[in-house]
C-alpha atoms as a PDB file:
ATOM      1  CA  UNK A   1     -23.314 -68.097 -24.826  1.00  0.00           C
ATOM      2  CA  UNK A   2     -21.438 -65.403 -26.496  1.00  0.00           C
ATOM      3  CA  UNK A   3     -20.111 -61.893 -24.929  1.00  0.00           C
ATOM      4  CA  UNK A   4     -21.327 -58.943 -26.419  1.00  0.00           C
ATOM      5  CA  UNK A   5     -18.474 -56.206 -26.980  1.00  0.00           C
ATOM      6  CA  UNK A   6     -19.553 -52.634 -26.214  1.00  0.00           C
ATOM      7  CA  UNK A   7     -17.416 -50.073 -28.503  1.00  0.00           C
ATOM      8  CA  UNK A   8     -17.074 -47.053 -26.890  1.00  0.00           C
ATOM      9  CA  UNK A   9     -17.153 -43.699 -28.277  1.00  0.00           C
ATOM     10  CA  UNK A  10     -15.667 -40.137 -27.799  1.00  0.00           C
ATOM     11  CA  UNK A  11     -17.827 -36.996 -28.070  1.00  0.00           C
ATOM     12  CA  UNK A  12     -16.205 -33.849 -27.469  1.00  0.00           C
ATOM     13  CA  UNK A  13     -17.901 -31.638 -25.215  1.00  0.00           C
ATOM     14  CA  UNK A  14     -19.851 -28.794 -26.971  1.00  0.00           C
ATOM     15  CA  UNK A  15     -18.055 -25.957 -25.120  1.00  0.00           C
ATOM     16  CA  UNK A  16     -16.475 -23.515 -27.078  1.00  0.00           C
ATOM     17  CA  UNK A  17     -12.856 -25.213 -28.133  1.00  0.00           C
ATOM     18  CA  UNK A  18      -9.765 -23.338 -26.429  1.00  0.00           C
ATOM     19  CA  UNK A  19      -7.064 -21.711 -28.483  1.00  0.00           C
ATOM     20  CA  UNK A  20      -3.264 -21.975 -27.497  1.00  0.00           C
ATOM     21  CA  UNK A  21      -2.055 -18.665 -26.007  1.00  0.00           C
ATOM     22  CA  UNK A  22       1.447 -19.362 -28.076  1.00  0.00           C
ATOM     23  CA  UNK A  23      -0.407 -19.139 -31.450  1.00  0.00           C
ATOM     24  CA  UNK A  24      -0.994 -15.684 -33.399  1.00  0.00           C
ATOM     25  CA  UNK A  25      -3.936 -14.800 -35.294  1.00  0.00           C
ATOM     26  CA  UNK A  26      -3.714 -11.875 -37.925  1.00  0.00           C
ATOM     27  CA  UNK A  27      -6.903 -10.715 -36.896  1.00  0.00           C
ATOM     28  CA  UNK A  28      -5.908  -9.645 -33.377  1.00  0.00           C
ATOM     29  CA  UNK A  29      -6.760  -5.805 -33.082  1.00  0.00           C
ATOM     30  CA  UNK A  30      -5.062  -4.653 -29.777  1.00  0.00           C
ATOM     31  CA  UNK A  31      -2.151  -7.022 -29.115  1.00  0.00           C
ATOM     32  CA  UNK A  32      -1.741  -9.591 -26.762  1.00  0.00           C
ATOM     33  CA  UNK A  33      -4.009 -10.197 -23.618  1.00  0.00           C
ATOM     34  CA  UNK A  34      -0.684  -9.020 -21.522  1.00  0.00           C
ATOM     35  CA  UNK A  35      -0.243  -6.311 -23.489  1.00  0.00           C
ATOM     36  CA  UNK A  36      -3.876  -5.147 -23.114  1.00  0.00           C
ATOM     37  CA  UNK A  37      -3.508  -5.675 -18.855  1.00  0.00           C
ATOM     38  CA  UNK A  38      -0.389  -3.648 -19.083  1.00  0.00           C
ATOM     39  CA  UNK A  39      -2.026  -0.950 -21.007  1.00  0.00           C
ATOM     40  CA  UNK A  40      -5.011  -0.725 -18.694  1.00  0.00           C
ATOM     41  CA  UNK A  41      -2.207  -0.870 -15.779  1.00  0.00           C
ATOM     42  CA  UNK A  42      -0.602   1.709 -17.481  1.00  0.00           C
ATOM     43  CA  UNK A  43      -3.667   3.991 -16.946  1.00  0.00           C
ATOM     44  CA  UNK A  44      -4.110   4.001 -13.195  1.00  0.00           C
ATOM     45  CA  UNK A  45      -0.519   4.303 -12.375  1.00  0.00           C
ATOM     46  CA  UNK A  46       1.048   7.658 -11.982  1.00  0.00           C
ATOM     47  CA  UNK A  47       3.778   8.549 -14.454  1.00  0.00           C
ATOM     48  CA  UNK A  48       6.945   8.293 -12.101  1.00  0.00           C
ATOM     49  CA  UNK A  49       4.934   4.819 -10.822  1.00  0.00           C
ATOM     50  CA  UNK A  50       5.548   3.350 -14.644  1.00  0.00           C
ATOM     51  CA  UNK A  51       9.205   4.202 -14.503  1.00  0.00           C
ATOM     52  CA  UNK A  52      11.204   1.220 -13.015  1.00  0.00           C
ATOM     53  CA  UNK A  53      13.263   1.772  -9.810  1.00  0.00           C
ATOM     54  CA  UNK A  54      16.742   2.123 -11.416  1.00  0.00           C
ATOM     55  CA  UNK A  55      15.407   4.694 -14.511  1.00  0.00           C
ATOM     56  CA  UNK A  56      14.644   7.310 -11.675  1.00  0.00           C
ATOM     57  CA  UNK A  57      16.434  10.023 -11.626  1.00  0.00           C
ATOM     58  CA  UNK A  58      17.933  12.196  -8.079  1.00  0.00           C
ATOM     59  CA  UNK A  59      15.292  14.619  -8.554  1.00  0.00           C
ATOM     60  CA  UNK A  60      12.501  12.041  -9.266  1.00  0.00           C
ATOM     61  CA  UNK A  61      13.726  10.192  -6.212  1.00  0.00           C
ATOM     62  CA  UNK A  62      13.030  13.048  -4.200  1.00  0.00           C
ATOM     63  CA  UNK A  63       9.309  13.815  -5.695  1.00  0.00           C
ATOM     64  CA  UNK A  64       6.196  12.983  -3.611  1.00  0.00           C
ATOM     65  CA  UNK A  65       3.727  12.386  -6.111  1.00  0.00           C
ATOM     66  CA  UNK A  66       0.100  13.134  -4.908  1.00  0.00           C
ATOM     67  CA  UNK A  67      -2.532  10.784  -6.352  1.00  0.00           C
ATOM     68  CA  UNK A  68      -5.828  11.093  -8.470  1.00  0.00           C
ATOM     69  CA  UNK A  69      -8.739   9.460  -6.913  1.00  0.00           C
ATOM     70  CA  UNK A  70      -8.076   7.142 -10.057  1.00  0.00           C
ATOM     71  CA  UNK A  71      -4.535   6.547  -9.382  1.00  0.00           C
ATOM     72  CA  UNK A  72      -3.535   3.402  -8.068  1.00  0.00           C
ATOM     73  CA  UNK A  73       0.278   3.357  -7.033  1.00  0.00           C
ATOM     74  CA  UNK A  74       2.660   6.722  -7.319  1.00  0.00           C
ATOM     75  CA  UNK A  75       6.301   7.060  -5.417  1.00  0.00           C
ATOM     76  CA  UNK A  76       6.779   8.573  -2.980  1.00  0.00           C
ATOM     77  CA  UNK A  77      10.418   9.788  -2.615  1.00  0.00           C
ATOM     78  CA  UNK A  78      11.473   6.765  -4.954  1.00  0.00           C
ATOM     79  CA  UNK A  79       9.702   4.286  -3.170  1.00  0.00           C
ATOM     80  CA  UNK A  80       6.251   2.551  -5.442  1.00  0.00           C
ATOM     81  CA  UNK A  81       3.133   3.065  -2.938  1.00  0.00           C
ATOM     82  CA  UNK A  82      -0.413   2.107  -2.720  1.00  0.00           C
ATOM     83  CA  UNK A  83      -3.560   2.321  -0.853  1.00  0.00           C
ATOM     84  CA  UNK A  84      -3.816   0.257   2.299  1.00  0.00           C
ATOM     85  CA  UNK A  85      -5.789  -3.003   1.010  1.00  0.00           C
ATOM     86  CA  UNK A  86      -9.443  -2.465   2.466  1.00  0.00           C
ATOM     87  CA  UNK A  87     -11.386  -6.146   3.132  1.00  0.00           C
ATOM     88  CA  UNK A  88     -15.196  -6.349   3.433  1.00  0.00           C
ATOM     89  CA  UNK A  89     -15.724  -2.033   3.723  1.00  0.00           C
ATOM     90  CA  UNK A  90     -13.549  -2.402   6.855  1.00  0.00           C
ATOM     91  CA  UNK A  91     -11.263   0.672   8.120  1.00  0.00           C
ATOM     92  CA  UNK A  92      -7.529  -0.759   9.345  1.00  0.00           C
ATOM     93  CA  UNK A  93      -6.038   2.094   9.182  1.00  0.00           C
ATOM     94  CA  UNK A  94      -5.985   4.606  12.271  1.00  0.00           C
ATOM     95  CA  UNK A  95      -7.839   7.846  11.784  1.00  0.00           C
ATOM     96  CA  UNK A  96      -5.429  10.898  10.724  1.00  0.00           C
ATOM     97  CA  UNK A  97      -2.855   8.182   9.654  1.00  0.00           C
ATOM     98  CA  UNK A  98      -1.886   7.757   5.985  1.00  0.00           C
ATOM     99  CA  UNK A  99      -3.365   4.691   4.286  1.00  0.00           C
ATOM    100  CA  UNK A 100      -0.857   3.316   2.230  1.00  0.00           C
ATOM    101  CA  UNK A 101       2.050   1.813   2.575  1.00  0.00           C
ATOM    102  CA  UNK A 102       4.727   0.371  -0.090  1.00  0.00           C
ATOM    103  CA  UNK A 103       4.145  -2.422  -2.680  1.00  0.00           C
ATOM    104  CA  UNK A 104       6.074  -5.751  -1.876  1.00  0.00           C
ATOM    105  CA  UNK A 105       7.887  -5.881  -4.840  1.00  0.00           C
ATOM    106  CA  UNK A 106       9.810  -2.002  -3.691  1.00  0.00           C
ATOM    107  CA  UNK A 107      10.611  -3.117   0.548  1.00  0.00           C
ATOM    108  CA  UNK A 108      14.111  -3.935  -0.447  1.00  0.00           C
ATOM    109  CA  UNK A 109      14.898  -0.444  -1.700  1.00  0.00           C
ATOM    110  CA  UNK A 110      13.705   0.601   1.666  1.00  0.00           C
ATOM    111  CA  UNK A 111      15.123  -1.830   3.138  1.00  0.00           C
ATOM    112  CA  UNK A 112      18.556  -0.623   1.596  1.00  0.00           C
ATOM    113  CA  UNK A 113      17.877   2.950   2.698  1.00  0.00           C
ATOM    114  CA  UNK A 114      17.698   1.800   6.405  1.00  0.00           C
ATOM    115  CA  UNK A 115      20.705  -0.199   6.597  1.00  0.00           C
ATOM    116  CA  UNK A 116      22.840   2.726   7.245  1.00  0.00           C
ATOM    117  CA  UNK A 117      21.074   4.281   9.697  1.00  0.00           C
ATOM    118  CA  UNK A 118      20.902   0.803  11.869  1.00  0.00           C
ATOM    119  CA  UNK A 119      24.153   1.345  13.694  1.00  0.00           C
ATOM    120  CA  UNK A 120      23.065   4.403  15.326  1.00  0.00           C
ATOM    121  CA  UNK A 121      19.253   2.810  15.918  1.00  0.00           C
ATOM    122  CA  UNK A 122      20.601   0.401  18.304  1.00  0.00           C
ATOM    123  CA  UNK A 123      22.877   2.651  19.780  1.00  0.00           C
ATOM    124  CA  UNK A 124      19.748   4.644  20.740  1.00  0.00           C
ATOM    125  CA  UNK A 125      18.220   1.477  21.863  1.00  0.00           C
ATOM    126  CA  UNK A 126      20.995   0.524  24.006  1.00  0.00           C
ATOM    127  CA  UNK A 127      20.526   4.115  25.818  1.00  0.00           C
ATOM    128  CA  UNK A 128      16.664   3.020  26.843  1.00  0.00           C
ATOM    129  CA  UNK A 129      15.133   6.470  26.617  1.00  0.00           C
ATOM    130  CA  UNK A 130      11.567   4.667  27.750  1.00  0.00           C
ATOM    131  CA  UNK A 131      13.373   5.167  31.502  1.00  0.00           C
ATOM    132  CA  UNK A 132      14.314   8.431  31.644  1.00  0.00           C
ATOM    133  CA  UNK A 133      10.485   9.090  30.447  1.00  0.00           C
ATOM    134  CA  UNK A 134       8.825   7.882  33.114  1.00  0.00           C
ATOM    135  CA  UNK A 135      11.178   9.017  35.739  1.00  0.00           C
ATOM    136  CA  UNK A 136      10.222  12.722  34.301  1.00  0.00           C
ATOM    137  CA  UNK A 137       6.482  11.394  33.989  1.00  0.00           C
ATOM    138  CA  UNK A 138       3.982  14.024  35.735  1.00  0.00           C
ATOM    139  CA  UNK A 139       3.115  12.051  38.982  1.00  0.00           C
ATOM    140  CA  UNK A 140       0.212  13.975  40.223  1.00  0.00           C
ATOM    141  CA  UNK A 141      -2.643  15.047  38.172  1.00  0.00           C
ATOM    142  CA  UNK A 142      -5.193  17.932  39.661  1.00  0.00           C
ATOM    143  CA  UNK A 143      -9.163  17.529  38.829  1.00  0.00           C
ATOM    144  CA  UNK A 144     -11.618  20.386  39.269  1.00  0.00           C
ATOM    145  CA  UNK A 145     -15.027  20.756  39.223  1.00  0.00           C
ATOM    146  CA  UNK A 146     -16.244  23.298  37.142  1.00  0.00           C
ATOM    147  CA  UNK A 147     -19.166  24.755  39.457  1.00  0.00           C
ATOM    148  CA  UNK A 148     -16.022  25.577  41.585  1.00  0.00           C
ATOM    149  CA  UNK A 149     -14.096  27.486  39.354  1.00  0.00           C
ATOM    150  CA  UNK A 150     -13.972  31.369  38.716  1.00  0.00           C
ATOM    151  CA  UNK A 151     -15.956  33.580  36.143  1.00  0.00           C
ATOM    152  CA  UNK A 152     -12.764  34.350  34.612  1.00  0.00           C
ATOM    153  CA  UNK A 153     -11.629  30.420  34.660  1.00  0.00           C
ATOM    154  CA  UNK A 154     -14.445  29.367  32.708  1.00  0.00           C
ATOM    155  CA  UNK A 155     -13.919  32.110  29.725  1.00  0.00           C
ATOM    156  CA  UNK A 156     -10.357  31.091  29.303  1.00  0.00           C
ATOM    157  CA  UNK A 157     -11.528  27.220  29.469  1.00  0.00           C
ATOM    158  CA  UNK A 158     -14.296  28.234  26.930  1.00  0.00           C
ATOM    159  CA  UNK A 159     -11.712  30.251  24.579  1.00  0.00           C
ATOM    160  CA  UNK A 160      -9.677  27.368  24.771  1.00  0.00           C
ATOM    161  CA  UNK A 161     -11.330  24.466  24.147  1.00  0.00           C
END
């Protein structure tokens, strides 16, 4: 009895064949796929948000830039900002709050701005202010009904509220 031998053979899989990213092509219109995402990054950042840290000057670390509805991340005082990261059309931010707060890659500059002021933080911590609040706290509160108020009572509650 003899043993057939099967010979097996490749096929490449008819999907499009992949280029290496390290190779050029002369044909290439608008540079480099980074250089395109940089570009289009380029174009919803503000124009001090596209300066680095370190190129800034005093006077540009002391702008608040405003932002576009298109704008992405601007400085504020120095400092590279963006919008509060919103998941599933759901609010985190409080009402009347600002919602941003400053990119990861810019907490150390803030970081750097706080150290000096840390000293006198925990002195003021050390003082417990919370105490001396609620020993002046308003103990007794006073509830009225408004049938039993005056005429005159209810205009000034009207022109103020």
């Amino acid at each position: 009895v003899e043993a057939t031998t099967k010979t097996l053979v490749y096929t490449p899989s008819p999907k499009r064949p992949r280029h290496s990213r390290a190779g050029t092509k002369s044909g290439k219109k608008s540079g480099s796929l980074r250089a395109r995402a940089r570009s289009s990054l380029d174009r919803i950042r503000s124009f001090l948000a596209r300066k680095s840290y370190d190129e800034l000057s005093p006077t540009e670390m002391a702008m608040i830039e405003v932002p576009d509805p298109n704008i992405l991340s601007w400085r504020r005082r120095g400092i590279l900002t963006q919008y509060t990261p919103r998941k599933g059309d759901h609010e985190y931010q409080t009402p009347g709050f600002p919602d941003y707060l400053p990119q990861k890659t810019e907490i150390r500059y803030l970081a750097q701005r706080w150290t000096p002021f840390e000293g006198a933080y925990i002195a003021f911590r050390a003082k417990k202010p919370w105490k001396t609040m609620f020993r002046s706290r308003v103990k007794e509160l006073y509830f009225h009904r408004r049938a039993d108020l005056d005429a005159k009572v209810w205009e000034m509650l009207d022109e103020y509220l």
